[in-house]
N, C-alpha and C. Protein backbone atom coordinates (compact mmCIF):
# COMPACT_ATOMS: atom_id res chain seq x y z
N UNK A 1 -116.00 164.74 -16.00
CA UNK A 1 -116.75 164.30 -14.83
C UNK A 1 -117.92 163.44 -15.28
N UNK A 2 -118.33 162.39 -14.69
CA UNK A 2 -119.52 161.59 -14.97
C UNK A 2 -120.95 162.45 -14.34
N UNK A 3 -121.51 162.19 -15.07
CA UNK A 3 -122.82 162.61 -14.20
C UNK A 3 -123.39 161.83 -13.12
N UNK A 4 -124.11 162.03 -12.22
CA UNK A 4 -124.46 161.15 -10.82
C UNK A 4 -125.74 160.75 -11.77
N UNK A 5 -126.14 159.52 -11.75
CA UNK A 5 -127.36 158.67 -11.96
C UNK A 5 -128.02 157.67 -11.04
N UNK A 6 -128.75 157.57 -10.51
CA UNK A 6 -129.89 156.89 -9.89
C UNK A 6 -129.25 154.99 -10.34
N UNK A 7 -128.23 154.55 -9.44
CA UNK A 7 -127.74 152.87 -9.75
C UNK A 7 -128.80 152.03 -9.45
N UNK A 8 -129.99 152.30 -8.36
CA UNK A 8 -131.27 151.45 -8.07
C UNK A 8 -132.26 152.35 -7.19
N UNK A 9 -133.38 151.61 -7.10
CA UNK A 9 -134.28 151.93 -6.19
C UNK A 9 -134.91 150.93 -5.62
N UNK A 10 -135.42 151.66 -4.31
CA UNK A 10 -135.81 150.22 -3.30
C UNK A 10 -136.62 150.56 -2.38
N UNK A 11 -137.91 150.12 -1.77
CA UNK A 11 -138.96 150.31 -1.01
C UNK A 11 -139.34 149.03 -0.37
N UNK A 12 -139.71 149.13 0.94
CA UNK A 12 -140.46 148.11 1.78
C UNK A 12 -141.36 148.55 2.32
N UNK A 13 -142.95 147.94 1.97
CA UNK A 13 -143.86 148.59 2.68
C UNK A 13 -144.33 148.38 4.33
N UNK A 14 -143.44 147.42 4.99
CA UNK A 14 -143.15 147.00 6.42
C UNK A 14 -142.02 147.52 6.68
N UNK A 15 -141.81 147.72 8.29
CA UNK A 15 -140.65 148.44 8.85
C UNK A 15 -139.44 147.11 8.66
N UNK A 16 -138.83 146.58 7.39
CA UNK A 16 -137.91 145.58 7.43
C UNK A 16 -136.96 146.06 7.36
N UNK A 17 -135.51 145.97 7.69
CA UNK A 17 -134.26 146.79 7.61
C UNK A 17 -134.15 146.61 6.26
N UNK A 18 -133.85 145.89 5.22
CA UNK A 18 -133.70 145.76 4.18
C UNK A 18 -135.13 146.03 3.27
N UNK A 19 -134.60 146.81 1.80
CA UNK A 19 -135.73 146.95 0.82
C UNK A 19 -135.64 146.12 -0.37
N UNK A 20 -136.28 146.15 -0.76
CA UNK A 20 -136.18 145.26 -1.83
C UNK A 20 -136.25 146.26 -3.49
N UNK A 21 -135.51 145.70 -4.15
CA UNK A 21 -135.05 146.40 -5.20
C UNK A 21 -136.22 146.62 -6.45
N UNK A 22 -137.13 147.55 -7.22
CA UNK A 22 -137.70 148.07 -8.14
C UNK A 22 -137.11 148.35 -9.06
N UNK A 23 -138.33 148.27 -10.36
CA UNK A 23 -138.01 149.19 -11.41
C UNK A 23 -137.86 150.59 -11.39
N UNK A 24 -139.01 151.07 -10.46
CA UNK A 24 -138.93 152.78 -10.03
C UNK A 24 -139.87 152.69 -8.91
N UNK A 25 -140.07 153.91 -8.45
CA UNK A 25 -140.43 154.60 -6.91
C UNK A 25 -140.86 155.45 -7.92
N UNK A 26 -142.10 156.13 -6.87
CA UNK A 26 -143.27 157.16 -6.95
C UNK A 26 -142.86 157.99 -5.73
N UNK A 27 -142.23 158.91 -5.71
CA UNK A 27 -142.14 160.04 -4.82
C UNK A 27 -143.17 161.20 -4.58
N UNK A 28 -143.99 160.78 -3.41
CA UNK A 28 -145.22 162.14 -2.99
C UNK A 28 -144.40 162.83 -2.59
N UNK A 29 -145.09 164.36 -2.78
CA UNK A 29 -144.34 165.44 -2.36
C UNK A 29 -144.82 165.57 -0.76
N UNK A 30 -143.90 165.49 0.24
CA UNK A 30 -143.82 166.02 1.13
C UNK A 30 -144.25 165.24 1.99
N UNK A 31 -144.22 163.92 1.63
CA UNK A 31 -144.55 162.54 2.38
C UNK A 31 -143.78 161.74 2.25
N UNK A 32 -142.87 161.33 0.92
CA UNK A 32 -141.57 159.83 0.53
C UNK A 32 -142.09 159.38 -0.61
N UNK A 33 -141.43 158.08 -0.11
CA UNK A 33 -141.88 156.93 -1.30
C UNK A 33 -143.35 156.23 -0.87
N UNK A 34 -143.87 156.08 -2.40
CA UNK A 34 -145.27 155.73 -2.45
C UNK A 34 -144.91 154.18 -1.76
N UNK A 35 -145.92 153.53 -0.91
CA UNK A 35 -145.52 152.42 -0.92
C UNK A 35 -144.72 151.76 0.41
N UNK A 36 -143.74 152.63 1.08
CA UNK A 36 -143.29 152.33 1.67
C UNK A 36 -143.11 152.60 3.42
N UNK A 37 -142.78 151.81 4.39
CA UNK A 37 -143.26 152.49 5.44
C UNK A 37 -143.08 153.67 6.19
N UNK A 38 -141.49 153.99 5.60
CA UNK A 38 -141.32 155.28 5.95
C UNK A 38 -142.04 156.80 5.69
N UNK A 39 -143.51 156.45 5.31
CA UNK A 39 -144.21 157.56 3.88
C UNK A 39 -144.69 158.20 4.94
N UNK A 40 -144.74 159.52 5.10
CA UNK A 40 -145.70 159.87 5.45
C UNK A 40 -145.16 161.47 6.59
N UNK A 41 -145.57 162.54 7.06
CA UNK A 41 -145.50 164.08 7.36
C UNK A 41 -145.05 163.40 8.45
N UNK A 42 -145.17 162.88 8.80
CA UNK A 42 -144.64 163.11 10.68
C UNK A 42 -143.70 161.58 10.81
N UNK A 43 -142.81 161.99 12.00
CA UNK A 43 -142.22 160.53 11.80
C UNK A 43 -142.25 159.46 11.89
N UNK A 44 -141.47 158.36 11.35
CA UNK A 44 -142.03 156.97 11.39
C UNK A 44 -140.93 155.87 11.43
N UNK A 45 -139.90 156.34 11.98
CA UNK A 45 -138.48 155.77 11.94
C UNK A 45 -138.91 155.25 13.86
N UNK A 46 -139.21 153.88 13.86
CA UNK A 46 -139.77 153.16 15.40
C UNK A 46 -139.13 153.98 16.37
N UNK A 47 -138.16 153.89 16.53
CA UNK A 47 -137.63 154.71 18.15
C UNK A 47 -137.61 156.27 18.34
N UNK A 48 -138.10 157.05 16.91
CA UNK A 48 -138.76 158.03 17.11
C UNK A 48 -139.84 158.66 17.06
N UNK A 49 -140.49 157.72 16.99
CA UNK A 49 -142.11 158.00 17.24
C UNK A 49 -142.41 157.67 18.69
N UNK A 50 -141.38 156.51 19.16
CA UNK A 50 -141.82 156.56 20.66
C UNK A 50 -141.23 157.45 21.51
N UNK A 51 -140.56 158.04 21.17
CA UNK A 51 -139.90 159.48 21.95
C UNK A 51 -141.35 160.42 21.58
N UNK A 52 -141.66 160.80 19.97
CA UNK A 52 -142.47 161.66 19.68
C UNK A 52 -142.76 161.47 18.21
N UNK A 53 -143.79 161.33 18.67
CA UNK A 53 -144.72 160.40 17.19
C UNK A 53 -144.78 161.73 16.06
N UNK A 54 -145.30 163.24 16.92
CA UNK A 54 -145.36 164.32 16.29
C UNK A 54 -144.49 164.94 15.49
N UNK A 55 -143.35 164.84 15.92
CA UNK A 55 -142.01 165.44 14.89
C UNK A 55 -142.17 165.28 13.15
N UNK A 56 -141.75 166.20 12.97
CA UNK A 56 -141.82 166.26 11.35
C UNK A 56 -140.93 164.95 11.00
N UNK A 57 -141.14 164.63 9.85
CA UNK A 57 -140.73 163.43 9.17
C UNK A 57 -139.31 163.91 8.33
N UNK A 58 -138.33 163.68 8.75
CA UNK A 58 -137.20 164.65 8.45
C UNK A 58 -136.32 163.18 7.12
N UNK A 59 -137.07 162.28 7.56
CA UNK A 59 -135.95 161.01 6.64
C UNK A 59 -137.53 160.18 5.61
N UNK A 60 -138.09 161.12 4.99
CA UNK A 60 -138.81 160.28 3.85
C UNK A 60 -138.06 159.50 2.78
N UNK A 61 -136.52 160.03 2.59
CA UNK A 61 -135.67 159.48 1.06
C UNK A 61 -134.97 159.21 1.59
N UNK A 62 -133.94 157.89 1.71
CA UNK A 62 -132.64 157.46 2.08
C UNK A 62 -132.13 157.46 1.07
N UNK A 63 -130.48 158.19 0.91
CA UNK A 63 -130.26 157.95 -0.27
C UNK A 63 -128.61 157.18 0.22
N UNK A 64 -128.20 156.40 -0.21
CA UNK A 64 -126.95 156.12 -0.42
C UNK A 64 -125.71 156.08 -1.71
N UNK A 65 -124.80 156.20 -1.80
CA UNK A 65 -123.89 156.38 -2.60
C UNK A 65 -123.48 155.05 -2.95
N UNK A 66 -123.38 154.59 -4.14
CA UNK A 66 -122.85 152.97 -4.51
C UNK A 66 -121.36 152.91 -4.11
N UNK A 67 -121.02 153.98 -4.18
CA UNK A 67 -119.09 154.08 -4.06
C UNK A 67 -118.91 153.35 -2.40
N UNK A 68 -119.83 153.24 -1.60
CA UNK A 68 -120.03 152.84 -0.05
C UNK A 68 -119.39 151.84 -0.14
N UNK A 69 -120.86 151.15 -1.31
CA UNK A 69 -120.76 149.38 -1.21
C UNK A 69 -118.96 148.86 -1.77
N UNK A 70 -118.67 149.79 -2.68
CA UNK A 70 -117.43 149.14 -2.73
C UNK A 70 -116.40 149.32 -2.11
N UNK A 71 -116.04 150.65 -1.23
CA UNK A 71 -115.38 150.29 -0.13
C UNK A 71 -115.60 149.04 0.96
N UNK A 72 -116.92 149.26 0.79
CA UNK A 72 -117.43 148.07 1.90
C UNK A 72 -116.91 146.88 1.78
N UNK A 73 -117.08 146.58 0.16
CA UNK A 73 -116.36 145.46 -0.62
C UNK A 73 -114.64 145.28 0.23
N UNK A 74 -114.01 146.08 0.08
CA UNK A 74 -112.61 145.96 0.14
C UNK A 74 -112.03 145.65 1.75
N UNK A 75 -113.56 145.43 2.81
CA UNK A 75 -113.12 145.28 3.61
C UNK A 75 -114.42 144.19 4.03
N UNK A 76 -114.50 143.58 2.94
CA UNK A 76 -114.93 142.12 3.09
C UNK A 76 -116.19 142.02 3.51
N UNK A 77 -117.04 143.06 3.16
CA UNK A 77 -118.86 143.02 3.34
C UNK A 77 -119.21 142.95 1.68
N UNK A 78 -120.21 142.36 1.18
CA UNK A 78 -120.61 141.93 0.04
C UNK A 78 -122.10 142.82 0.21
N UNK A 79 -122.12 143.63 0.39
CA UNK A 79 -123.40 144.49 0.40
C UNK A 79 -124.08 144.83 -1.11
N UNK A 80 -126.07 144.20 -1.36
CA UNK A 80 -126.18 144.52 -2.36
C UNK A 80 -126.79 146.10 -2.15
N UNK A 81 -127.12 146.80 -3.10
CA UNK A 81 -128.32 148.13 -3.46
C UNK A 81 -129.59 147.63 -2.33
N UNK A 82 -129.97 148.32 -1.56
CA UNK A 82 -131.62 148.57 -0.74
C UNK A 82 -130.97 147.21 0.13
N UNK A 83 -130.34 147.05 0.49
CA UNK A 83 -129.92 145.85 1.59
C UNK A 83 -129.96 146.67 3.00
N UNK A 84 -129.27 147.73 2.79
CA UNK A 84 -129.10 148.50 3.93
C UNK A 84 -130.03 149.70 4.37
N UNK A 85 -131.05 149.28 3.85
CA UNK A 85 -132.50 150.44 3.93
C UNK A 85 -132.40 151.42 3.16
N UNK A 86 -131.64 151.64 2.01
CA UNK A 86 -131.71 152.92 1.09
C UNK A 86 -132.40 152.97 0.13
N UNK A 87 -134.07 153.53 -0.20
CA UNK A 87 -134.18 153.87 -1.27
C UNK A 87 -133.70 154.26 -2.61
N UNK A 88 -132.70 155.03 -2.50
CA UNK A 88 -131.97 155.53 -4.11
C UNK A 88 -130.48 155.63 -3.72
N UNK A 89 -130.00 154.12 -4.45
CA UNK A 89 -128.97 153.94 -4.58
C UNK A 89 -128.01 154.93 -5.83
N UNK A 90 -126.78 155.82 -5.41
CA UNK A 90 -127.13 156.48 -6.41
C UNK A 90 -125.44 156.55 -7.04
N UNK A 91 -124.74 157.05 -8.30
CA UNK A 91 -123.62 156.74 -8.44
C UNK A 91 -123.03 157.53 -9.15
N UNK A 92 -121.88 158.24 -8.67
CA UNK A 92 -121.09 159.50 -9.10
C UNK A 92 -121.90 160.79 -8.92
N UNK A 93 -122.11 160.56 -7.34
CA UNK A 93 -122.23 161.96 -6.48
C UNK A 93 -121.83 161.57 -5.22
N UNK A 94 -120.92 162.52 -4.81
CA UNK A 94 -120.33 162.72 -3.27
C UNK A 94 -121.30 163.15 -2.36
N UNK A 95 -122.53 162.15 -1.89
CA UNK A 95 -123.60 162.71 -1.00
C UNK A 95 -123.13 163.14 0.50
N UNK A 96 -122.36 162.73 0.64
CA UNK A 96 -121.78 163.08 2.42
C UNK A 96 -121.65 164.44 2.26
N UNK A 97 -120.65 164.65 1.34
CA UNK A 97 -120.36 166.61 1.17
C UNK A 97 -121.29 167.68 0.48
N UNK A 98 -122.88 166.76 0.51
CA UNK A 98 -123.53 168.13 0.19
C UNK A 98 -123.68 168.61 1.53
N UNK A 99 -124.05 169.80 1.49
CA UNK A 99 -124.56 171.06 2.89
C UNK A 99 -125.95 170.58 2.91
N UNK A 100 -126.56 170.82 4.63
CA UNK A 100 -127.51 170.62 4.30
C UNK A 100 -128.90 171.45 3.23
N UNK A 101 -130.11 171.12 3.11
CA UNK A 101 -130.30 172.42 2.32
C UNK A 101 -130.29 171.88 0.91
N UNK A 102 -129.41 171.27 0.61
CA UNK A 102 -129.09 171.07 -1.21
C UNK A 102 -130.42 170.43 -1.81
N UNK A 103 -130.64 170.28 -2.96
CA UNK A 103 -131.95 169.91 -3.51
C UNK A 103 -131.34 169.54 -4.82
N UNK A 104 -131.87 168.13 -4.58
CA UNK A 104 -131.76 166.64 -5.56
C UNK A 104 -132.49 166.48 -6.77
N UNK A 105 -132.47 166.98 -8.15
CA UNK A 105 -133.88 167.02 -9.21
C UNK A 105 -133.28 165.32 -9.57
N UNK A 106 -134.11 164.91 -9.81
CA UNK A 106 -133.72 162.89 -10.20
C UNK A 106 -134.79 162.96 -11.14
N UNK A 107 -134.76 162.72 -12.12
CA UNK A 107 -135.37 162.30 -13.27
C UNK A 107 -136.03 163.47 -13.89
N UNK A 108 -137.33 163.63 -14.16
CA UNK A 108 -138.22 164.36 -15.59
C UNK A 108 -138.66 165.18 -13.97
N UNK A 109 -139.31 165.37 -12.82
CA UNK A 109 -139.78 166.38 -12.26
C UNK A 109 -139.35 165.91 -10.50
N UNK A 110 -138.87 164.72 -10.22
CA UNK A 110 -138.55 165.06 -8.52
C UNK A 110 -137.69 165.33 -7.99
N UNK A 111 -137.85 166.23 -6.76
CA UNK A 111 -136.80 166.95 -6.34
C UNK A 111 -136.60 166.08 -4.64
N UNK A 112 -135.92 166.37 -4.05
CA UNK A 112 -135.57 166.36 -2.89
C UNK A 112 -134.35 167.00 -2.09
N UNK A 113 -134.90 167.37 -0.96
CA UNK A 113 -134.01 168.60 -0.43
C UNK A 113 -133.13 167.30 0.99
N UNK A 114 -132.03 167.90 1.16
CA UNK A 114 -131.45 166.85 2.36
C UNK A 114 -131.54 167.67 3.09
N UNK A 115 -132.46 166.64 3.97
CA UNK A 115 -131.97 167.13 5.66
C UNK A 115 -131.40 166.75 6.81
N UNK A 116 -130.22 165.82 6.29
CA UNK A 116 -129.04 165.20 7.13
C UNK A 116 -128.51 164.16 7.10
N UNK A 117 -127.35 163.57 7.38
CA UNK A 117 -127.36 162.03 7.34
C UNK A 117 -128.08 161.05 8.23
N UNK A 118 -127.76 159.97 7.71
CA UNK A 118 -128.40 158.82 8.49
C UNK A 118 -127.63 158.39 9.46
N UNK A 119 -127.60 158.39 10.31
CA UNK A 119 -127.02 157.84 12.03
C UNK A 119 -127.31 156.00 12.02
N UNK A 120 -125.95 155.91 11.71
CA UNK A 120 -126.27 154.05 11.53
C UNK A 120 -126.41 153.42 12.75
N UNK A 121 -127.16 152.33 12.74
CA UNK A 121 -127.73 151.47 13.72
C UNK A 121 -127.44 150.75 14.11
N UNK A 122 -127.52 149.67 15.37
CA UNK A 122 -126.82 147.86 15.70
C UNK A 122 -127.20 147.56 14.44
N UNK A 123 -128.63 148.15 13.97
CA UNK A 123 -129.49 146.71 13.24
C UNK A 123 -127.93 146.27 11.97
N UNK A 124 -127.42 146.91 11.85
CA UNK A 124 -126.38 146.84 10.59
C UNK A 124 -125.65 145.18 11.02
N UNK A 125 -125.17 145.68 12.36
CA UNK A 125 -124.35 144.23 12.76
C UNK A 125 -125.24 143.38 12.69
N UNK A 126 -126.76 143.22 12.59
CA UNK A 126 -127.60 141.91 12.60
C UNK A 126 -127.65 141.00 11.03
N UNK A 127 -126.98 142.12 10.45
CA UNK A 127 -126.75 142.11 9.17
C UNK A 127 -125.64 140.88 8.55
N UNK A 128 -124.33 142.05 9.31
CA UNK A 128 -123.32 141.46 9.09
C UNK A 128 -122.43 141.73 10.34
N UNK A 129 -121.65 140.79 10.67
CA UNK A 129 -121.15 141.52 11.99
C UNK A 129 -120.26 142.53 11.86
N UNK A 130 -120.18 143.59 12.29
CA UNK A 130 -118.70 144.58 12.13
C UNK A 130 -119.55 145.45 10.80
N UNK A 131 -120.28 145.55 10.65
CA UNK A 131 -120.98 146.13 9.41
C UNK A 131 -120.72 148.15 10.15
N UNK A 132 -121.47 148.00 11.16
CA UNK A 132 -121.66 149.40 11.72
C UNK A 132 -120.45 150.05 11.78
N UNK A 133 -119.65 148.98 12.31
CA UNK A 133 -118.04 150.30 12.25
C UNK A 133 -117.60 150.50 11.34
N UNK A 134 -117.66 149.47 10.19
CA UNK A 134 -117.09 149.84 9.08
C UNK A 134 -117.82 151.03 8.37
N UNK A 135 -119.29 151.84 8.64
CA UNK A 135 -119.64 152.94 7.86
C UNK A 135 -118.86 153.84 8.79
N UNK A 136 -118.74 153.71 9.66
CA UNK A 136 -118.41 154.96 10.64
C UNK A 136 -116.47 154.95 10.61
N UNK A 137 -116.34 156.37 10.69
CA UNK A 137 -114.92 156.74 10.77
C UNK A 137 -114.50 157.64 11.35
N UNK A 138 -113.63 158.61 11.33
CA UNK A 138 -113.22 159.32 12.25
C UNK A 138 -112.43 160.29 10.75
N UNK A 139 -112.52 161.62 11.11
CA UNK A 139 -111.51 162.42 10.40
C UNK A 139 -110.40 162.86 11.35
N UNK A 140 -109.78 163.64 10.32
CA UNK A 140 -108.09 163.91 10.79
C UNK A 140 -108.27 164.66 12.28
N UNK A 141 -109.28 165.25 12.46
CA UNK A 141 -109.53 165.73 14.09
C UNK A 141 -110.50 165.13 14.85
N UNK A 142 -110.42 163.75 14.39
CA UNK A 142 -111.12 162.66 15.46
C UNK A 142 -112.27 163.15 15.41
N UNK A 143 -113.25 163.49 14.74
CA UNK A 143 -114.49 163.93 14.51
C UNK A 143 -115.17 162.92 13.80
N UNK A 144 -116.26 162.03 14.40
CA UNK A 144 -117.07 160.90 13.86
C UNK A 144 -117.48 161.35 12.58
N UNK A 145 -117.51 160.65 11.36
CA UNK A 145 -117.64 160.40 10.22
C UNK A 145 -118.95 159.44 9.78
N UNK A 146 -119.97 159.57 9.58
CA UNK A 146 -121.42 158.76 9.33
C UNK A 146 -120.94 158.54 7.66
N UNK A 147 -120.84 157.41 7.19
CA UNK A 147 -121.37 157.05 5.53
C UNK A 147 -122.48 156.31 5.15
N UNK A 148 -123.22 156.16 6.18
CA UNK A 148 -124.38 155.26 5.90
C UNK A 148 -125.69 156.14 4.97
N UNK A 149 -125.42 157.14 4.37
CA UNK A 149 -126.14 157.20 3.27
C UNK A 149 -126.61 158.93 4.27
N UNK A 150 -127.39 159.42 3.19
CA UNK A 150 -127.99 161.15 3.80
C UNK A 150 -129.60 160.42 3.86
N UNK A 151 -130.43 161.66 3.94
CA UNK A 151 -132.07 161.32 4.33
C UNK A 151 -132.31 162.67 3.49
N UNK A 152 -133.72 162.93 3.06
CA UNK A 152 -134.31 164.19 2.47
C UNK A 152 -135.65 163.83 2.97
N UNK A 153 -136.43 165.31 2.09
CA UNK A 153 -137.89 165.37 2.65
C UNK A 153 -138.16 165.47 0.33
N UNK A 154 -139.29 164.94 -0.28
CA UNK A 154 -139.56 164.96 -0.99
C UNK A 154 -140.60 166.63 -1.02
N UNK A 155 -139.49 167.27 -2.03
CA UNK A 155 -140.33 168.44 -1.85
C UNK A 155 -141.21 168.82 -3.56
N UNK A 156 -141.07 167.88 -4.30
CA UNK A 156 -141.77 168.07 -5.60
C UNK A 156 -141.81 166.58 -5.91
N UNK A 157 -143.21 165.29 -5.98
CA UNK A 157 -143.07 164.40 -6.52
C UNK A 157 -142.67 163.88 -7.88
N UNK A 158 -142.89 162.30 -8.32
CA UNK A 158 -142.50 162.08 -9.49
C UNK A 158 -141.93 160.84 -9.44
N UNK A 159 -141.82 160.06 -10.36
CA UNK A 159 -141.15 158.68 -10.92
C UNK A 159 -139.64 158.74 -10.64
N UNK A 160 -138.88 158.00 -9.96
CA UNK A 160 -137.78 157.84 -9.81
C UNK A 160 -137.05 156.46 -10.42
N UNK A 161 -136.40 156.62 -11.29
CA UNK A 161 -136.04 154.82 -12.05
C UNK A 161 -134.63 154.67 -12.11
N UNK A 162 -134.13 153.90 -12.17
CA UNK A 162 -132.73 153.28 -12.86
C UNK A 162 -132.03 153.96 -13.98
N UNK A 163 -130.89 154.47 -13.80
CA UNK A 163 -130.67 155.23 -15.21
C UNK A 163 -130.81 157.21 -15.26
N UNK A 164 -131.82 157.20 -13.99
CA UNK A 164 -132.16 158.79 -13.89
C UNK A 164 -130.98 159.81 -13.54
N UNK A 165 -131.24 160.72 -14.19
CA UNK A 165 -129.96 161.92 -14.42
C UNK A 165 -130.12 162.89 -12.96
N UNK A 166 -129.22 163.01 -11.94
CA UNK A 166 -129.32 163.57 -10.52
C UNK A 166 -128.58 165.11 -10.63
N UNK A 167 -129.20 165.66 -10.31
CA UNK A 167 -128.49 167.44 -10.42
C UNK A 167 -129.04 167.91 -9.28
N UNK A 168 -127.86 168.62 -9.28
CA UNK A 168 -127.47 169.16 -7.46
C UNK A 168 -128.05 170.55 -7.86
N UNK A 169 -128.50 171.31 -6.67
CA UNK A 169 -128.72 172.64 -6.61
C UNK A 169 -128.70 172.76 -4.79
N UNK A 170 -127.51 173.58 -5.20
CA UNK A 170 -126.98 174.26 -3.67
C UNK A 170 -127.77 175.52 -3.20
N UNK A 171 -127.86 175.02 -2.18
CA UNK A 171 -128.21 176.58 -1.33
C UNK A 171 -127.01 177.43 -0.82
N UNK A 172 -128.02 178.60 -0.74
CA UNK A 172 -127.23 179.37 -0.45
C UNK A 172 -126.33 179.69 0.74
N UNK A 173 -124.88 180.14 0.17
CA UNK A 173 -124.34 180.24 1.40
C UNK A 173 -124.48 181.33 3.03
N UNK A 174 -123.81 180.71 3.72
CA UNK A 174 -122.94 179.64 4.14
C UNK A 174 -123.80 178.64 4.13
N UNK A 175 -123.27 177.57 3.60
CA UNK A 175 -123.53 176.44 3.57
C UNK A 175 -123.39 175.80 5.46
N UNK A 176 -124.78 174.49 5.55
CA UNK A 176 -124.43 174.00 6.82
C UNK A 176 -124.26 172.54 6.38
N UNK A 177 -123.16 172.44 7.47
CA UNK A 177 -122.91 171.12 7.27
C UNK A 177 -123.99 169.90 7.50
N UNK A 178 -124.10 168.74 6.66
CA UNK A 178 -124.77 167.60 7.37
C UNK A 178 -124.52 167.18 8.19
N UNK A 179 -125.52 166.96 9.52
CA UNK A 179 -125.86 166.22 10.92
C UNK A 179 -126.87 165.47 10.77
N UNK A 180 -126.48 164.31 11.64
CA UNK A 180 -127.72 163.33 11.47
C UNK A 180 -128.80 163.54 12.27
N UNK A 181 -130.22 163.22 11.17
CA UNK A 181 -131.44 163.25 11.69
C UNK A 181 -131.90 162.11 12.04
């Protein structure tokens, strides 16, 4: 088995759909990425702050899986790393099938716990057209399928870089499945 490693990282300190790609990210505990606009205890994702500005901040880490971009590839989207708003692009880990709950150690001390997937957006088609359906799918009992990457809450900071070694730690069962936050 390969180990899952950290393929990029990416932060925008304006609400831009796209991030732009780093050497590393500074992960505060219990706020995100240093730097970027999503940082911070309560939420900050635009159309839910105007519902309720108060809600806990449930998507400080976007993480996506590189294995995405190359399906994506095979159906004719050329998607790079942090194009699609993901902080930690990441490669040889199956992020869709962790439970929620699981906790992410990425490098020498940060952790992050998931607390659901990401619910993809139009903004995708502004992107590329047909971008949005292509993350979304359906399983064998017609049950919508999200691949647009999971979300966490940074629960121990730290340097996140290129190259960083990703280890899973499951919670305990029963495991719940990921739903998007």
């Amino acid at each position: 088995m390969n180990k899952a490693i950290v393929k990029s990282v990416s932060k925008s300190s304006s609400h831009t759909f796209s991030k732009y790609n780093c050497e590393k990210i500074l992960l505060l505990k219990g706020l995100g990425v240093d730097g970027d606009a999503h940082l911070g205890k309560t939420v900050k994702h635009r159309s839910r702050v105007a519902h309720d500005p108060t809600q806990p901040n449930l998507r400080q880490v976007h993480l996506i899986h590189s294995e995405l971009f190359d399906e994506l590839k095979e159906k004719g989207f050329d998607i790079q790393d942090g194009q699609i708003g993901e902080n930690i692009t990441t490669k040889g880990i199956e992020l869709l099938k962790l439970p929620k709950d699981a906790v992410l150690s990425i490098g020498e001390k940060a952790k992050i716990m998931i607390t659901g997937l990401r619910n993809p957006c139009k903004q995708l088609d502004s992107l590329k057209q047909g971008l949005m359906k292509a993350v979304l799918d359906k399983d064998e009992n017609g049950n919508l399928i999200r691949k647009a990457g999971i979300m966490g809450i940074v629960l121990e900071g730290g340097a996140v870089k290129i190259g960083d070694e990703i280890k899973v730690e499951l919670p305990k069962k029963p495991y719940v499945k990921l739903d998007r936050v």
